[in-house]
Protein backbone atom coordinates (compact mmCIF):
# COMPACT_ATOMS: atom_id res chain seq x y z
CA UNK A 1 0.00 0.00 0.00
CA UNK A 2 2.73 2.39 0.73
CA UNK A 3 4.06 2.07 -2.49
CA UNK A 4 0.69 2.59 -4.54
CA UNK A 5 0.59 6.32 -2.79
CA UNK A 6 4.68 6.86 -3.59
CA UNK A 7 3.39 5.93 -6.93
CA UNK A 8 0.14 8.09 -7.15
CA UNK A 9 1.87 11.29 -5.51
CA UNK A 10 5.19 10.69 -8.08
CA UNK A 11 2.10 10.61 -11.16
CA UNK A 12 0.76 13.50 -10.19
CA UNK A 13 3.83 15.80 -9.55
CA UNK A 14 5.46 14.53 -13.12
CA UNK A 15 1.94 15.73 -14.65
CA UNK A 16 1.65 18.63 -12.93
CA UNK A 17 5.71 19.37 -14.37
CA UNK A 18 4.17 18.60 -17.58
CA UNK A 19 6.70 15.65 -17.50
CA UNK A 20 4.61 12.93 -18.64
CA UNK A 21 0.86 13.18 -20.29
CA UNK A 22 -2.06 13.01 -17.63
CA UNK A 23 -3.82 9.59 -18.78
CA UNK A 24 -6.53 10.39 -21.59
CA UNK A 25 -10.20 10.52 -19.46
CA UNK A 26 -13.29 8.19 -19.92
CA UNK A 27 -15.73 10.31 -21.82
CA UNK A 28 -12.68 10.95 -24.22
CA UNK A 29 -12.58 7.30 -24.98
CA UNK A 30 -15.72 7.49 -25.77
CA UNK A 31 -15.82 9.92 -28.45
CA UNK A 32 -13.03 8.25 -30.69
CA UNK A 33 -13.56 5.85 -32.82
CA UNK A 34 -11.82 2.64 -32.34
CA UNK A 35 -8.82 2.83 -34.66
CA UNK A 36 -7.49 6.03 -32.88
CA UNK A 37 -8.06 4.60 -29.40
CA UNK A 38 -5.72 1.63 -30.56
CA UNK A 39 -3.47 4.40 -31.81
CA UNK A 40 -3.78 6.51 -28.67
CA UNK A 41 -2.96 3.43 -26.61
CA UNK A 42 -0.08 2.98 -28.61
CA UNK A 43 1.67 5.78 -27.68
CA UNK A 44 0.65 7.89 -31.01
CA UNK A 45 -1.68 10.89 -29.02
CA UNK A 46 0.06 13.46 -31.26
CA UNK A 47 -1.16 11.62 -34.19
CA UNK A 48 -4.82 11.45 -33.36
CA UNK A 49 -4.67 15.25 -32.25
CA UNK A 50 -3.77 15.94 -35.64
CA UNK A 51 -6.64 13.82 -37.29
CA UNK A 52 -8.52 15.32 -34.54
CA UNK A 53 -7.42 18.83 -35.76
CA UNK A 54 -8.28 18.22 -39.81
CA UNK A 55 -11.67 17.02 -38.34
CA UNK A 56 -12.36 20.09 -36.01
CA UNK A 57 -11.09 22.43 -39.21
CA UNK A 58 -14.48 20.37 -41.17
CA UNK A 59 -16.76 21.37 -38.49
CA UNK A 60 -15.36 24.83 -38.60
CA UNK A 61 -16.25 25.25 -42.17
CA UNK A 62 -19.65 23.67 -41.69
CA UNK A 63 -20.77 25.87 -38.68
CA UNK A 64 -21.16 23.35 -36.24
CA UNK A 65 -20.72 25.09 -33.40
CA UNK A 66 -21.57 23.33 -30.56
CA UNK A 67 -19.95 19.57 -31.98
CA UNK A 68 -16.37 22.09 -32.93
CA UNK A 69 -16.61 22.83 -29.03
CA UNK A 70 -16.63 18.93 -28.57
CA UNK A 71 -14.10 18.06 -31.16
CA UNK A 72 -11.58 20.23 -29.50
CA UNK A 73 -12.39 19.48 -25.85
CA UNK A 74 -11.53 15.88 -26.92
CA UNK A 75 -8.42 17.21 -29.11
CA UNK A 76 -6.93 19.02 -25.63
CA UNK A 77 -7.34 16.12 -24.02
CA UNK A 78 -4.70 13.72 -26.14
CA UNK A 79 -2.46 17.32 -26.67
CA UNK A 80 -2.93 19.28 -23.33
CA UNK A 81 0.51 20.85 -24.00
CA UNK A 82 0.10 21.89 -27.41
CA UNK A 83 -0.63 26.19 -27.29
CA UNK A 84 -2.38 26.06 -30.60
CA UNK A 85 -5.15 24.17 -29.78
CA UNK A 86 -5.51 25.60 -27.23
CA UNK A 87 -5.43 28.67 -29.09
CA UNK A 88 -7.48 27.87 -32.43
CA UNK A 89 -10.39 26.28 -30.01
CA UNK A 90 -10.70 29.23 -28.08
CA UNK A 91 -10.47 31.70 -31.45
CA UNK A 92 -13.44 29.93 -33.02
CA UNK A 93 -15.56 29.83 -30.39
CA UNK A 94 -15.27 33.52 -28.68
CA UNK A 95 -14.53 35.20 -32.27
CA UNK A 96 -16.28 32.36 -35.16
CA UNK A 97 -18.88 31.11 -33.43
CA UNK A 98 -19.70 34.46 -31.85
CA UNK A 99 -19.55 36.37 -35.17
CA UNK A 100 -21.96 33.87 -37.06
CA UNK A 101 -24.52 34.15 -34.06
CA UNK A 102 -24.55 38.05 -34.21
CA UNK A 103 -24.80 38.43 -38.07
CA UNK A 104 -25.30 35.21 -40.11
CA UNK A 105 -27.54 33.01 -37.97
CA UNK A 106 -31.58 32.94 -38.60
CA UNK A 107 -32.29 32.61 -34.64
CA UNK A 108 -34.82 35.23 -33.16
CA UNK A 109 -32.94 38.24 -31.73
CA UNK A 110 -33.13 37.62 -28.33
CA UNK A 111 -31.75 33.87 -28.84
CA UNK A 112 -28.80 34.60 -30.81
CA UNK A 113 -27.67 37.45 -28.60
CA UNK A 114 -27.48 34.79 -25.67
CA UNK A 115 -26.15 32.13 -27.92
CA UNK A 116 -23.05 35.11 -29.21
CA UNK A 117 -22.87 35.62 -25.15
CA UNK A 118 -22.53 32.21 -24.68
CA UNK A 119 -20.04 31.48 -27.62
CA UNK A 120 -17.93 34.10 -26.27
CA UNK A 121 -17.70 32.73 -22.61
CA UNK A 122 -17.07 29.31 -24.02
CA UNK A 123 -14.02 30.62 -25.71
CA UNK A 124 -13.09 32.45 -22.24
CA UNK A 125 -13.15 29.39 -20.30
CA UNK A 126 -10.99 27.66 -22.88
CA UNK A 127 -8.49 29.79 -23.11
CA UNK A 128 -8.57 29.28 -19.15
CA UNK A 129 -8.53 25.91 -19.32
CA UNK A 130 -5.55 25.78 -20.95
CA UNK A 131 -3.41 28.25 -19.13
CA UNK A 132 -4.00 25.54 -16.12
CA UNK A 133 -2.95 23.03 -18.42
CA UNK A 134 -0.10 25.07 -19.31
CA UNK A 135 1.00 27.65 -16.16
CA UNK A 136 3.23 29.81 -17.40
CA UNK A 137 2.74 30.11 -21.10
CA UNK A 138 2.65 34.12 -21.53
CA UNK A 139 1.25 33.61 -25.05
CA UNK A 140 -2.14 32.02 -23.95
CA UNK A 141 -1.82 35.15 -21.65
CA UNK A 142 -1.96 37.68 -23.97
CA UNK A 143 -4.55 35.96 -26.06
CA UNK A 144 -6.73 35.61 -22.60
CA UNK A 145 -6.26 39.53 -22.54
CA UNK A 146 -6.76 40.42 -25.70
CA UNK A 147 -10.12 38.37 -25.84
CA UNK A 148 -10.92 39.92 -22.50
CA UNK A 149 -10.22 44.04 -23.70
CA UNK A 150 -12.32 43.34 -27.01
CA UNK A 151 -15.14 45.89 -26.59
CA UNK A 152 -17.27 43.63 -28.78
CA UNK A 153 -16.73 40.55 -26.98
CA UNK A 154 -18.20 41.05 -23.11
CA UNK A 155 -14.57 43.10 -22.51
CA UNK A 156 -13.45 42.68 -18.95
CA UNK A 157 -10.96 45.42 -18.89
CA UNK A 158 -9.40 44.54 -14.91
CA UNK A 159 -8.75 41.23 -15.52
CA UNK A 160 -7.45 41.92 -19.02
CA UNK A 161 -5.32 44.04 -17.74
CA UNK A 162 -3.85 41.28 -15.00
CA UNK A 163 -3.96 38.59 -18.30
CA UNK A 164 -1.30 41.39 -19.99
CA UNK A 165 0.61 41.64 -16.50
CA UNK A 166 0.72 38.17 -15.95
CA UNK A 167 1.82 37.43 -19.40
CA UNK A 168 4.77 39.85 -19.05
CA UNK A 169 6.00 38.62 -16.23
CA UNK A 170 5.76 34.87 -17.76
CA UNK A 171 8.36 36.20 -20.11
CA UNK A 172 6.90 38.25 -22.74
CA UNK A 173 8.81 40.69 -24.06
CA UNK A 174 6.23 42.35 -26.96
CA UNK A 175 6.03 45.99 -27.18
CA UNK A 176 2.41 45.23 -27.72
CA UNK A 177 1.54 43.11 -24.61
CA UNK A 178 3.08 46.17 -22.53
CA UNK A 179 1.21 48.64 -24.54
CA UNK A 180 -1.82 46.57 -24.46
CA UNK A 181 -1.52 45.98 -20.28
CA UNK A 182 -2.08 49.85 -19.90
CA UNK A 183 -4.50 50.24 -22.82
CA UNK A 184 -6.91 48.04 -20.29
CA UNK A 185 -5.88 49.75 -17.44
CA UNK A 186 -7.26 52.60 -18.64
CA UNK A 187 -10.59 51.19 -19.08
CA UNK A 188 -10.51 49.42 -15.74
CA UNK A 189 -12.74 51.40 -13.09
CA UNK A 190 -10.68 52.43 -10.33
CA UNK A 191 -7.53 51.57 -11.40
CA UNK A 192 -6.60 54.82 -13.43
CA UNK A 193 -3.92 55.87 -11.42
CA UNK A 194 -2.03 52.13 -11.68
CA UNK A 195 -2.78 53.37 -15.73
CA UNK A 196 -1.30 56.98 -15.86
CA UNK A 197 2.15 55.29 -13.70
CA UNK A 198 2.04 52.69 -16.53
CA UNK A 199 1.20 55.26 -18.91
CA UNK A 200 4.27 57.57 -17.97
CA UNK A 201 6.87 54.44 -17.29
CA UNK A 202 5.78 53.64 -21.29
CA UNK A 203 6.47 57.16 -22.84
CA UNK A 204 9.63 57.16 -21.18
CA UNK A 205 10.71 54.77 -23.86
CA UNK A 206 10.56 56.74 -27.21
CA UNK A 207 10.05 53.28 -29.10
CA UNK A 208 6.74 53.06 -27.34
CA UNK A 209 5.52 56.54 -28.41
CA UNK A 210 2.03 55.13 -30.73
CA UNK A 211 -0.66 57.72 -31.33
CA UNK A 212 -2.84 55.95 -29.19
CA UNK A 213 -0.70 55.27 -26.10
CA UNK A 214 0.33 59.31 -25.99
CA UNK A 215 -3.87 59.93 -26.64
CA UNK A 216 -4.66 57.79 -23.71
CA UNK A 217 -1.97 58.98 -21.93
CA UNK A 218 -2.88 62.58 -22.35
CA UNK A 219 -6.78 61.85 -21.37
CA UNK A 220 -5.80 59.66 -18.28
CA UNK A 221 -3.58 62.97 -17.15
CA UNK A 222 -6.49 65.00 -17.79
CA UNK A 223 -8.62 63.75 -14.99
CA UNK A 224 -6.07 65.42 -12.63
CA UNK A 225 -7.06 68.65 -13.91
CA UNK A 226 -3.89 69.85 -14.50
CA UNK A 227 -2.86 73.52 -14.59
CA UNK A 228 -2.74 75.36 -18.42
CA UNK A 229 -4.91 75.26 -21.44
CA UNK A 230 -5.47 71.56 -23.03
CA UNK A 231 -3.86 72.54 -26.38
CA UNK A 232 -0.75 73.51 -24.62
CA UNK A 233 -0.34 70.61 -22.82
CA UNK A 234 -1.49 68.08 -26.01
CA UNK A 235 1.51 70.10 -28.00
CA UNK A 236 3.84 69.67 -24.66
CA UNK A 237 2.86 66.03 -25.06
CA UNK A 238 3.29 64.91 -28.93
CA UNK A 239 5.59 67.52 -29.90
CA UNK A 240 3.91 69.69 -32.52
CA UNK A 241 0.04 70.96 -33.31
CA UNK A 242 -0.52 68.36 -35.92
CA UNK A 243 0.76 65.29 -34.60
CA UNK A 244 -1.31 65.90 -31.85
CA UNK A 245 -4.61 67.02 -33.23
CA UNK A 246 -4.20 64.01 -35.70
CA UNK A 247 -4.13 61.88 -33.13
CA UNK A 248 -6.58 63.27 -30.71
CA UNK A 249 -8.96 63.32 -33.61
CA UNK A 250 -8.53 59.48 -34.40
CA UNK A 251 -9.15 59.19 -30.12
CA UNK A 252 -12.09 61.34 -30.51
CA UNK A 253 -13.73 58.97 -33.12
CA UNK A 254 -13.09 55.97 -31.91
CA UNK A 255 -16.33 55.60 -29.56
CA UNK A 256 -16.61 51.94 -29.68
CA UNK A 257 -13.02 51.76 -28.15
CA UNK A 258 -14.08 53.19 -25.08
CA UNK A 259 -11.31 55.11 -24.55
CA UNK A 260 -10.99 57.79 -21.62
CA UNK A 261 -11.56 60.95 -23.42
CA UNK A 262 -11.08 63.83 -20.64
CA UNK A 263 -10.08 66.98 -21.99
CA UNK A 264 -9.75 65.77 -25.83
CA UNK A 265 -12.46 68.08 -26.55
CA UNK A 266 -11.07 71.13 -25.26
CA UNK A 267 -7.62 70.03 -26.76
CA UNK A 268 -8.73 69.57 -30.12
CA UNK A 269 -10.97 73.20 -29.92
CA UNK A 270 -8.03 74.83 -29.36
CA UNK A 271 -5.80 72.97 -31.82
CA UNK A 272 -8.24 73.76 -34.38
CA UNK A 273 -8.35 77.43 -33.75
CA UNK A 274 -4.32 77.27 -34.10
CA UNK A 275 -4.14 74.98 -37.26
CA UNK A 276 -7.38 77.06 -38.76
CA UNK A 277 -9.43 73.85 -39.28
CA UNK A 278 -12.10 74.92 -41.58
CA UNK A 279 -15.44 74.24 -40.46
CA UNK A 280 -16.52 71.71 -42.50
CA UNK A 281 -13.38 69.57 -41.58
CA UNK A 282 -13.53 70.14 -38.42
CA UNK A 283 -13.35 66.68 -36.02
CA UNK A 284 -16.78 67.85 -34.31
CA UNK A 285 -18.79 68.21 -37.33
CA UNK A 286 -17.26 64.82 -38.66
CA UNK A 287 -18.97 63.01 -35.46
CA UNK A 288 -21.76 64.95 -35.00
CA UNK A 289 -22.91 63.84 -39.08
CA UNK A 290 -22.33 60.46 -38.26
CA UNK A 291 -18.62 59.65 -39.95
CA UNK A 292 -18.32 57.16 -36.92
CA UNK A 293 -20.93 53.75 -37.25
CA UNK A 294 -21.41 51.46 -34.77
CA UNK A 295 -20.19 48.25 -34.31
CA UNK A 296 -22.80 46.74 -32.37
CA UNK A 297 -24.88 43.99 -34.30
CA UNK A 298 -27.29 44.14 -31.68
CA UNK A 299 -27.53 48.19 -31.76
CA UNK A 300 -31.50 49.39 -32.63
């Protein structure tokens, strides 16, 4: 007896390293065929995720949502380590599936907006799935945060935010990820001031000066209510009138984003009055008459 609980603890802490492969479960046995249990047994799991895969990619093409959720719950199983299945099961659910529910499908409204909902968490809980399958792995990380700051896809901007942390401190080291950690920070309730430190750490590093990050950046600082005219401080911040009207603009118009947007108004007034915007090209009069659409497919 003694040696059957050396045994079981040694198992588990060699599958827990990712050492060896945790032993395939019962209701995966029973959604093979035959042939690629025998296989499995034989020590071939790779092989019959990959057969797996080409038969996931057919249910893919044919819209079968719910038996592609299946197909690659059973797929994880025989390749738990393997990031792109992880991946590609999680991108067709929260993004494919999702997508078809909100614009292709024939359901009544109210049943494909909870079906898109539901698509969306499945591909949530995936991606979850796997980063416990795979602790560690900064690129399921990012891909957990970038599903998770998607303002069309139930956006949870606080724990995107931690995804993007979590991700750089697994190792990542992407411009974007950084970039993308304070983007969601800034769109996190309460958490503005961990945003405008991130914010100011990032444009410390010319490499990292985008157009949005310096927009954000200059919105986020606005909520302080900072002494001097907006204008002033936009030019202080990007370095000439146009580059930071341009910007501001593209901020300005980018509703669905939900971007902070303190003091861009009064910034862009003023830049206008110094560049001489004419009227008619003026960034108000572009979103007032509707140069902006919405993205919502379930906007009335």
């Amino acid at each position: 007896m003694p040696r059957v609980w050396f045994e079981d603890g040694l198992n588990r802490e060699l599958r827990e390293a990712n050492l060896i492969v945790r032993p395939v479960s019962v209701t995966t046995r029973e959604k093979i065929d035959q042939t690629s249990w025998a296989v499995a047994l034989g020590g071939l799991r790779t092989l019959v995720a990959t057969f797996l895969n080409l038969r996931a990619h057919g249910l893919f093409e044919e819209t079968r949502w719910d038996e592609l959720g299946d197909a690659y719950d059973t797929l994880v199983d025989f390749a738990p380590n393997t990031r792109e299945y992880w991946l590609t099961g999680a991108w067709h659910q929260s993004n494919n599936a999702s997508s078809y529910y909100a614009h292709d499908s024939d359901l009544p409204p109210l049943r494909r907006k909870a079906e898109w909902r539901a698509a969306i968490q499945r591909g949530r809980e995936f991606l979850e799935r796997g980063l416990r399958n795979n602790p560690g792995d900064w690129r399921l990380q990012a891909a957990l945060g970038n599903l998770l700051a998607d303002t069309h896809r139930l956006p949870d901007f606080s724990a995107a935010a931690d995804a993007f942390s979590t991700a750089v401190e697994d190792g990542s080291t992407l411009p974007s990820v950084r970039r993308n950690q304070f983007y969601a920070l800034a769109r996190a309730p309460g958490r503005e001031n961990e945003a405008r430190k991130l914010g100011r750490e990032l444009y410390a590093d010319r490499t990292m000066r985008t157009p949005t990050l310096m927009s954000v950046l200059f919105a986020l600082e606005s909520q302080t209510k900072p002494a001097g005219p907006a204008d002033e401080r936009a030019i202080q911040l990007f370095g000439n009138e146009k580059a930071a009207y341009a910007a501001l603009s593209h901020l300005w118009l980018r509703t669905e984003d939900r971007y902070p947007v303190d003091g861009v108004a009064d910034a862009l007034a003023g830049l206008e009055r110094r560049l001489a915007v004419p009227s008619g090209d003026s960034v108000f009069w572009r979103k007032l008459n509707g140069s902006v659409p919405s993205k919502d497919p379930f906007a009335r």
